[in-house]
C-alpha atoms as a PDB file:
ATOM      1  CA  UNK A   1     -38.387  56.016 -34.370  1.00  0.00           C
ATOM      2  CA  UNK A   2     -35.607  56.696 -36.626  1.00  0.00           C
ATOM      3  CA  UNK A   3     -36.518  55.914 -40.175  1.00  0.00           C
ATOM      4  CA  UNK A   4     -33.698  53.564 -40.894  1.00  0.00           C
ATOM      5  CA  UNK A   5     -34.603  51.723 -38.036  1.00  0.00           C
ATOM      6  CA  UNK A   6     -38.343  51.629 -39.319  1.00  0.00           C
ATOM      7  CA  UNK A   7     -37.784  49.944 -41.875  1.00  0.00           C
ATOM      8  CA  UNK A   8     -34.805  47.609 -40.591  1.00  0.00           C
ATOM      9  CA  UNK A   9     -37.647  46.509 -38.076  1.00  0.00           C
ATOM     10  CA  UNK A  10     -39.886  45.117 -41.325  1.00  0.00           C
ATOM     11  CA  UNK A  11     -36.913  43.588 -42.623  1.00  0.00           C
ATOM     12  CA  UNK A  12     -36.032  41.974 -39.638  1.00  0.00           C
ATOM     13  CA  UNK A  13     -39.932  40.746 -39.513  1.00  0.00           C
ATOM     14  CA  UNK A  14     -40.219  39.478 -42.542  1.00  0.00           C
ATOM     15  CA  UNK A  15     -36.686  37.649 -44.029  1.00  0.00           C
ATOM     16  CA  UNK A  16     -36.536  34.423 -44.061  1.00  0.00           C
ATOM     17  CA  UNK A  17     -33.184  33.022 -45.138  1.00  0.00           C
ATOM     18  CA  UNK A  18     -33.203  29.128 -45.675  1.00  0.00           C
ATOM     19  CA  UNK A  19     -30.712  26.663 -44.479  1.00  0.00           C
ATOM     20  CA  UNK A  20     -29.422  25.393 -48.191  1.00  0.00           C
ATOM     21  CA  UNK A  21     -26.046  24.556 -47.261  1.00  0.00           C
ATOM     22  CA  UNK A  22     -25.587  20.832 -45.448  1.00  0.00           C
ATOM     23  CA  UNK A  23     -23.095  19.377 -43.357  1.00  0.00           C
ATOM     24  CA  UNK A  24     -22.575  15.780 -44.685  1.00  0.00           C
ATOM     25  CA  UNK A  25     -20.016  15.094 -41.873  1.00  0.00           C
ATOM     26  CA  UNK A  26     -22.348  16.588 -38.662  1.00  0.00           C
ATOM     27  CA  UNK A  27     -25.836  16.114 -40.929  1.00  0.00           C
ATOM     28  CA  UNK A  28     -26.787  19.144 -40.494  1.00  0.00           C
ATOM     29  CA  UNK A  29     -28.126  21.889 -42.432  1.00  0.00           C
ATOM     30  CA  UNK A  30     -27.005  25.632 -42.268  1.00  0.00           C
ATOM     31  CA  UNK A  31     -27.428  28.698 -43.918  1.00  0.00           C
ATOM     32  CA  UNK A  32     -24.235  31.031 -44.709  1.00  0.00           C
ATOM     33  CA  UNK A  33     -23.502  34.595 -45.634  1.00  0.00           C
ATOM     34  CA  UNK A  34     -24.423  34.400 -49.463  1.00  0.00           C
ATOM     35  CA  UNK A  35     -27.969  32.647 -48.136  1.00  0.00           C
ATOM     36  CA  UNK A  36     -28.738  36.023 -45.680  1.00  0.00           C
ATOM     37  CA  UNK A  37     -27.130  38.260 -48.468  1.00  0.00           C
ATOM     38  CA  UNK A  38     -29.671  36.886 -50.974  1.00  0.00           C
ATOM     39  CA  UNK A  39     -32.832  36.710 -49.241  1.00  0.00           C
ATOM     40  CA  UNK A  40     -32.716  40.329 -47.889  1.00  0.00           C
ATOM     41  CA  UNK A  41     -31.840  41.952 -51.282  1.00  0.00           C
ATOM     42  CA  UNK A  42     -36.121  42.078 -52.857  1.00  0.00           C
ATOM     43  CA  UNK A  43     -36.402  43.724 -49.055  1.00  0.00           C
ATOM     44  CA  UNK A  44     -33.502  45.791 -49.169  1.00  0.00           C
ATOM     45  CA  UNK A  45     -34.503  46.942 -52.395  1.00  0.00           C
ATOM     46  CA  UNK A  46     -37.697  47.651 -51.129  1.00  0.00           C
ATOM     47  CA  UNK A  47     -37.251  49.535 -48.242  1.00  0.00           C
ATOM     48  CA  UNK A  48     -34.777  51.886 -50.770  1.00  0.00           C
ATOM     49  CA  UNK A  49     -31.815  50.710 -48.304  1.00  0.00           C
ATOM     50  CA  UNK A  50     -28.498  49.890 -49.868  1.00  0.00           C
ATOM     51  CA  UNK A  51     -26.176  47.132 -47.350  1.00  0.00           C
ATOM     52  CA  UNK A  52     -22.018  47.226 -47.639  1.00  0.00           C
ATOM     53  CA  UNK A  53     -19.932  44.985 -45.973  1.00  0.00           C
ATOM     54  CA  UNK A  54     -16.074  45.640 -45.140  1.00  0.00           C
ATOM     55  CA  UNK A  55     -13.556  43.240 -43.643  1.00  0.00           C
ATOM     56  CA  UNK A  56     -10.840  44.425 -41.410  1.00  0.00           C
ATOM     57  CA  UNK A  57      -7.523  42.223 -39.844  1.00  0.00           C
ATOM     58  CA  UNK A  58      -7.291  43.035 -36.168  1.00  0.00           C
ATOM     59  CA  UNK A  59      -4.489  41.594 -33.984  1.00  0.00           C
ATOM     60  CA  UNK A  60      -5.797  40.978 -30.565  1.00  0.00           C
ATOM     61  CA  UNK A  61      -2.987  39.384 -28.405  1.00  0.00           C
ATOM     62  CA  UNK A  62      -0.940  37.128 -30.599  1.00  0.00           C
ATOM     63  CA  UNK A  63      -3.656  36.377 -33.036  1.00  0.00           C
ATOM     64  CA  UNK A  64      -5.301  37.863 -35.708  1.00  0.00           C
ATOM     65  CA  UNK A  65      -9.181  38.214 -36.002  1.00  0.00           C
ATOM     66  CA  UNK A  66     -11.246  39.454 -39.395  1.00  0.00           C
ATOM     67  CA  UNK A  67     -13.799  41.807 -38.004  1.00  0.00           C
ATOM     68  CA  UNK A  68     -16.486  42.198 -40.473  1.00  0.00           C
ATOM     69  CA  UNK A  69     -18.814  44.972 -40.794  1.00  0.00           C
ATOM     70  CA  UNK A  70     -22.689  45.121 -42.317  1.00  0.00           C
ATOM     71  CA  UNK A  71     -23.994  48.494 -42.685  1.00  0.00           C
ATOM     72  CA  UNK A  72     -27.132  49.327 -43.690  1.00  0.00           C
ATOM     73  CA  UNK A  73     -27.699  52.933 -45.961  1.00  0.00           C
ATOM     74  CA  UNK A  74     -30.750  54.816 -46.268  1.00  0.00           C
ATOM     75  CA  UNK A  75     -30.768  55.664 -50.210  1.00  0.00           C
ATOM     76  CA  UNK A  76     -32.749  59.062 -49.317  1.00  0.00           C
ATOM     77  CA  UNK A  77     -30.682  60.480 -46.545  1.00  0.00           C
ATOM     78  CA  UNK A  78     -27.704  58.641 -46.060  1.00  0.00           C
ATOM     79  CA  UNK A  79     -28.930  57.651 -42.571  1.00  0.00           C
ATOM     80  CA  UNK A  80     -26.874  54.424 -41.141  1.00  0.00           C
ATOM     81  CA  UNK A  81     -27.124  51.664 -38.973  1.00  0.00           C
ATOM     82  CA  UNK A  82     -23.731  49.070 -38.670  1.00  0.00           C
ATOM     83  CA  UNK A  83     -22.950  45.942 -37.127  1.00  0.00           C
ATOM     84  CA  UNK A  84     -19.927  43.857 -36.334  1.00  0.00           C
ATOM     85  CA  UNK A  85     -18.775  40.433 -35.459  1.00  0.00           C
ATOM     86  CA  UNK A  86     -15.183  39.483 -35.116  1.00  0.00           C
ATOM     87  CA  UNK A  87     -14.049  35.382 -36.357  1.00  0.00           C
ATOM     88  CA  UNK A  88     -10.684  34.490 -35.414  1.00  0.00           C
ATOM     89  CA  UNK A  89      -8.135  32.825 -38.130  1.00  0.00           C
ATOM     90  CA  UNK A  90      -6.899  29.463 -37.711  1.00  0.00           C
ATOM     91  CA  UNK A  91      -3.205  29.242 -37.810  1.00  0.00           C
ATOM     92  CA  UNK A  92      -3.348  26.523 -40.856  1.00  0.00           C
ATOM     93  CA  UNK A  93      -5.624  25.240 -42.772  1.00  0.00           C
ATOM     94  CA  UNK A  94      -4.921  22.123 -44.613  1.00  0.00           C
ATOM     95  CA  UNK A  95      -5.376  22.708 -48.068  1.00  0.00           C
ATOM     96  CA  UNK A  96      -5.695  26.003 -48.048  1.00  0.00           C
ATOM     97  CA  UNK A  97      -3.293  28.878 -48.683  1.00  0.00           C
ATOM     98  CA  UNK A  98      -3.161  32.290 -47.025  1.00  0.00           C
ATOM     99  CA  UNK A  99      -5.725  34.065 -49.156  1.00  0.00           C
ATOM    100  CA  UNK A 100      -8.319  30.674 -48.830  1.00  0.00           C
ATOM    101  CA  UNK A 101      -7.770  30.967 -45.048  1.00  0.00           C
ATOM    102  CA  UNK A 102      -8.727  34.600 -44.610  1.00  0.00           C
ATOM    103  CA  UNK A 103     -11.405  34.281 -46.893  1.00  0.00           C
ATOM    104  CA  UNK A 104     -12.960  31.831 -44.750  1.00  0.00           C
ATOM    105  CA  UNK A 105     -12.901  33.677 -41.436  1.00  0.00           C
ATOM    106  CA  UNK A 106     -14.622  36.842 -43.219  1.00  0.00           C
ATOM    107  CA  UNK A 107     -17.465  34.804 -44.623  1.00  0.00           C
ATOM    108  CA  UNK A 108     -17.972  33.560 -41.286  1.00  0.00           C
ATOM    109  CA  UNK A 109     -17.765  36.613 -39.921  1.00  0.00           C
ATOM    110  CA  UNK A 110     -19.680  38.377 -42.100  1.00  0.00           C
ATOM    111  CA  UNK A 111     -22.586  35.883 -41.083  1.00  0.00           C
ATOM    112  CA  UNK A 112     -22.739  36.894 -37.869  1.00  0.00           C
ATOM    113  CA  UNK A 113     -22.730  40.467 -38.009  1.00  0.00           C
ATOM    114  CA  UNK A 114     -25.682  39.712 -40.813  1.00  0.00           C
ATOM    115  CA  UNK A 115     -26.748  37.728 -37.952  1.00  0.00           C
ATOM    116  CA  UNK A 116     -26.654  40.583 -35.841  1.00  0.00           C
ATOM    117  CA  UNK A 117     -28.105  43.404 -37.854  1.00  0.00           C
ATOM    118  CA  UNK A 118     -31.136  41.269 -38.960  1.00  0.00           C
ATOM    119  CA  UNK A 119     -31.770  39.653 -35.712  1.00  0.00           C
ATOM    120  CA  UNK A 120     -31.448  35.878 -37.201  1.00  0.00           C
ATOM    121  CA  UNK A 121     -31.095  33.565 -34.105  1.00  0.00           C
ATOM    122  CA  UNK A 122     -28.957  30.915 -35.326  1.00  0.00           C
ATOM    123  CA  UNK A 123     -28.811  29.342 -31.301  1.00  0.00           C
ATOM    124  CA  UNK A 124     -29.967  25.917 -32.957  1.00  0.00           C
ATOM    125  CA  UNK A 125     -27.610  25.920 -36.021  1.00  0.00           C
ATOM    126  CA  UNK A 126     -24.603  23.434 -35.487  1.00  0.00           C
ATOM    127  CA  UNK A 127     -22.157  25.313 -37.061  1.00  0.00           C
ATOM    128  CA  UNK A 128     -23.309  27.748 -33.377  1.00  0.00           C
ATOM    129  CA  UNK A 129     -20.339  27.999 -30.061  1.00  0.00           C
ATOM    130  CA  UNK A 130     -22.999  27.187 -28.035  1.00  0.00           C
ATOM    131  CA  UNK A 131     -24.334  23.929 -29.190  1.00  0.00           C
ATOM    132  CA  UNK A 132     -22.801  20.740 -30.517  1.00  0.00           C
ATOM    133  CA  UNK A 133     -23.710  18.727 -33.368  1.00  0.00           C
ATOM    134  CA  UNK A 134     -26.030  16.555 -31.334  1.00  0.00           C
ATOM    135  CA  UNK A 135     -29.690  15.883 -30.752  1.00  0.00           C
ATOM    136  CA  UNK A 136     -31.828  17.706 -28.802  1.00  0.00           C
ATOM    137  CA  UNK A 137     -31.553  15.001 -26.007  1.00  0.00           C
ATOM    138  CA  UNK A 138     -27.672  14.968 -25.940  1.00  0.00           C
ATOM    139  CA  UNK A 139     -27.093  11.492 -27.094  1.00  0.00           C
ATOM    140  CA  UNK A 140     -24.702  11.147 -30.039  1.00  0.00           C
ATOM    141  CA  UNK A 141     -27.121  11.360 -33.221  1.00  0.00           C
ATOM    142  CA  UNK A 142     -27.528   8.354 -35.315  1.00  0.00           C
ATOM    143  CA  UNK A 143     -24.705   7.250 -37.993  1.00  0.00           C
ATOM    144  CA  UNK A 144     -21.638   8.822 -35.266  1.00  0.00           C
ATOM    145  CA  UNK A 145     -18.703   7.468 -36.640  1.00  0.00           C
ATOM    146  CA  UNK A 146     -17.344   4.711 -33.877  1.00  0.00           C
ATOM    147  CA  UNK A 147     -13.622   5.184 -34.794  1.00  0.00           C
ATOM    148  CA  UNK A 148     -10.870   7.590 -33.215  1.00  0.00           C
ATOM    149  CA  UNK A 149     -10.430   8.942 -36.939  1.00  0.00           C
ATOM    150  CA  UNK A 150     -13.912   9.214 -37.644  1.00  0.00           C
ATOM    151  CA  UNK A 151     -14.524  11.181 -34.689  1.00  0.00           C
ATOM    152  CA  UNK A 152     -11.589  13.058 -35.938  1.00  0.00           C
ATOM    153  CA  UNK A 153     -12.905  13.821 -39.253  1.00  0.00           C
ATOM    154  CA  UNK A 154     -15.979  15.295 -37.084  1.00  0.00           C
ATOM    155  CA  UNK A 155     -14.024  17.732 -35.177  1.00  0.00           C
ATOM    156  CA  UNK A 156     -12.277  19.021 -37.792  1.00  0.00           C
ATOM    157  CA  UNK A 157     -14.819  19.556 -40.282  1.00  0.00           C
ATOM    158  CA  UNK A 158     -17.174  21.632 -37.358  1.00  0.00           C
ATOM    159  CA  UNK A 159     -14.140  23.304 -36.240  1.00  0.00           C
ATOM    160  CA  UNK A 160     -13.558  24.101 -40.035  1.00  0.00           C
ATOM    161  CA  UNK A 161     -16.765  25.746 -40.405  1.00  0.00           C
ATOM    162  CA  UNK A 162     -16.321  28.085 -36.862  1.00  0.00           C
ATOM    163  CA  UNK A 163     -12.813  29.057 -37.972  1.00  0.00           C
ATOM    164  CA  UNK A 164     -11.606  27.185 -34.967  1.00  0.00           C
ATOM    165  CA  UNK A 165      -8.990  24.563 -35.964  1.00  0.00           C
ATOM    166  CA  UNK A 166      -6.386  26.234 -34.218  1.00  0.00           C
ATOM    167  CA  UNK A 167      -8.124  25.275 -31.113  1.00  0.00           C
ATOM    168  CA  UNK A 168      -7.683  21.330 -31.893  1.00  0.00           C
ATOM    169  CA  UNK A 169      -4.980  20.185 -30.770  1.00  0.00           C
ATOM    170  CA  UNK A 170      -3.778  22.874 -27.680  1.00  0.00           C
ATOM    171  CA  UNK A 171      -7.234  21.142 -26.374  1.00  0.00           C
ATOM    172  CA  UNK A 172      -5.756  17.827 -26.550  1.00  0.00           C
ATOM    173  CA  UNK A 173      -3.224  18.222 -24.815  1.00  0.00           C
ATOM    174  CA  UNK A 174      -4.771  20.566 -22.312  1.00  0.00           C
ATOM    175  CA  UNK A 175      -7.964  17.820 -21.603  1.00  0.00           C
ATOM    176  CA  UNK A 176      -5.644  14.792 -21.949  1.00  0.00           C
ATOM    177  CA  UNK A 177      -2.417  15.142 -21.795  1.00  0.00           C
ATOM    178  CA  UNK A 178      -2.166  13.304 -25.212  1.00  0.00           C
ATOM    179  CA  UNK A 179       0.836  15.235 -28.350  1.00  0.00           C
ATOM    180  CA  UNK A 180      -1.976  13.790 -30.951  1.00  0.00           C
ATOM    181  CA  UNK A 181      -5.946  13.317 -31.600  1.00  0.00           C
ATOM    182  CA  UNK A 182      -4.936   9.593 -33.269  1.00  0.00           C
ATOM    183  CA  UNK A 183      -3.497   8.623 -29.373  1.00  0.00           C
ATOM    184  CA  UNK A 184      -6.977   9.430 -27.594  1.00  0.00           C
ATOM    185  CA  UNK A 185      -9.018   6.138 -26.654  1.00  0.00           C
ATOM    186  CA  UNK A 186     -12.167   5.975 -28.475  1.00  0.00           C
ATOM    187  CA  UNK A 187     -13.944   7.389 -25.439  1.00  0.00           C
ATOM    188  CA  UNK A 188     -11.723  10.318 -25.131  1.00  0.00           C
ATOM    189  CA  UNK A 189     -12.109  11.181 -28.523  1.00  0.00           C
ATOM    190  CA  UNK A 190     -16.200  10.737 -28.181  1.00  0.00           C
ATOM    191  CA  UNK A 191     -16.262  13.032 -25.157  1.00  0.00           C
ATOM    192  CA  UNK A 192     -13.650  15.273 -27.345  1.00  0.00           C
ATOM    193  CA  UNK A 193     -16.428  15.258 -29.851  1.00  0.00           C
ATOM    194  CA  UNK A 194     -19.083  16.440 -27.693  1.00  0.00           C
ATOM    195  CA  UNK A 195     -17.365  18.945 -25.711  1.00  0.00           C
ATOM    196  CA  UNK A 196     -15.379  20.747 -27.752  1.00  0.00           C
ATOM    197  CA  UNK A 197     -17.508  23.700 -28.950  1.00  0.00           C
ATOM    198  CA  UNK A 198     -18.021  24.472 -25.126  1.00  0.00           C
ATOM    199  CA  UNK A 199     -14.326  24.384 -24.551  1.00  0.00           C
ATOM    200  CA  UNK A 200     -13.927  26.585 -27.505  1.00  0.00           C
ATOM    201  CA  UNK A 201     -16.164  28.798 -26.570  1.00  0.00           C
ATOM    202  CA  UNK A 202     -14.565  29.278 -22.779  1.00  0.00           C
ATOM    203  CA  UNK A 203     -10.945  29.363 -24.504  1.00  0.00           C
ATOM    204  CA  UNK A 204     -12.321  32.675 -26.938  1.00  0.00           C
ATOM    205  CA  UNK A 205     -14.138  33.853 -23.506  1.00  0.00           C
ATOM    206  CA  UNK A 206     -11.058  34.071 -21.436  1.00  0.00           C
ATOM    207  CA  UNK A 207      -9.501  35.348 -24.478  1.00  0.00           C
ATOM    208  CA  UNK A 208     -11.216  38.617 -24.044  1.00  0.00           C
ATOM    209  CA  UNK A 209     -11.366  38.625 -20.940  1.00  0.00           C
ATOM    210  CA  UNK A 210      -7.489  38.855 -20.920  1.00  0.00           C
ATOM    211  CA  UNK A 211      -7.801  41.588 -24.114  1.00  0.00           C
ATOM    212  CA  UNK A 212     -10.733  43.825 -21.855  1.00  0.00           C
ATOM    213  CA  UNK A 213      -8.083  43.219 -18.876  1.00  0.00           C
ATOM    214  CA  UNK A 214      -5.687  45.561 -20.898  1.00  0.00           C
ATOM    215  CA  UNK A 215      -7.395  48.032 -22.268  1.00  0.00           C
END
């Protein structure tokens, strides 16, 4: 075995980066980039490896994506190993400006490809494509909101953390027909709720599928 990959393998067994960031909206806790980032630098150090991260802005289609990169650098022989993850940008973000809104993307992108180089399964985290801020039985966890807005406030603030805003309302009208979140019944914006990290997740899937089509 390579010796980069040596002793990425004993980094990947021992790190342990703690969820110290929490959700107050989905009451949830998560870790984030600057969480990985911290708990891998005594290994890093360690091991004599040396990890850079660059951002690049990559237009797939008609939107853009931040494509992060982790590399890890052997200090003795300049031996490398990378990883990427893309995150696309929202079209607006309210609140933010241009800068805030890129900025956002590449710390969540940078995440993953951390994710990805140190082999941190995240499959459980909320702030996750594949899973919804629920319990583990699927029922709506205790203290839901039980208002339209509420359940708006919900949506936006997971979609906020996946860069995934965009996706709001085009889903609205798409699952119900509806110009705003504000005109769904309070069931409509429950199931909303509940399903829309799986529709999200099929929305970026035929995504590249169309991209993969034309290359």
């Amino acid at each position: 075995m390579s010796a980069i990959y040596s002793k990425l393998t004993n980094i990947q067994m021992r790190l342990k980066a703690p969820k110290s960031q929490y959700n107050n909206f989905g009451k949830y806790a998560y870790r984030s980039c600057e969480d990985i980032v911290e708990s891998a630098k005594p290994l890093l150090s360690e091991q004599g490896l040396t990890l850079l991260m660059s951002d690049d802005v990559v237009l797939i289609g008609d939107r853009y994506y931040i494509k992060a990169t982790a590399t890890l650098i052997d200090t003795g022989d300049g031996e490398q190993v990378s990883v990427s993850a893309l995150a696309r940008e929202p079209v607006s973000r309210k609140g933010m400006d241009d800068s805030q809104v890129t900025g956002s993307s590449s710390s969540y992108a940078r995440k993953y490809a951390l994710n990805g180089l140190f082999c941190i399964d995240d499959s459980k985290d909320s702030d996750q494509l594949n899973t919804t801020p629920q319990t583990e039985n699927n029922s709506v966890p205790a203290g839901v909101p039980q208002t339209v807005r509420e359940y708006f406030q919900l949506v936006t603030d997971w979609a906020r953390q996946n860069g995934s805003t965009g996706f709001v309302l085009p889903l609205v009208k798409e699952k119900y027909h509806k110009n705003r979140f504000s005109e769904l019944t309070l069931p409509e914006a429950k199931a909303f709720y509940e399903q829309f990290n799986v529709w999200v997740k099929a929305a970026m899937a035929a995504d590249d599928a169309a991209l993969m089509e034309g290359v």
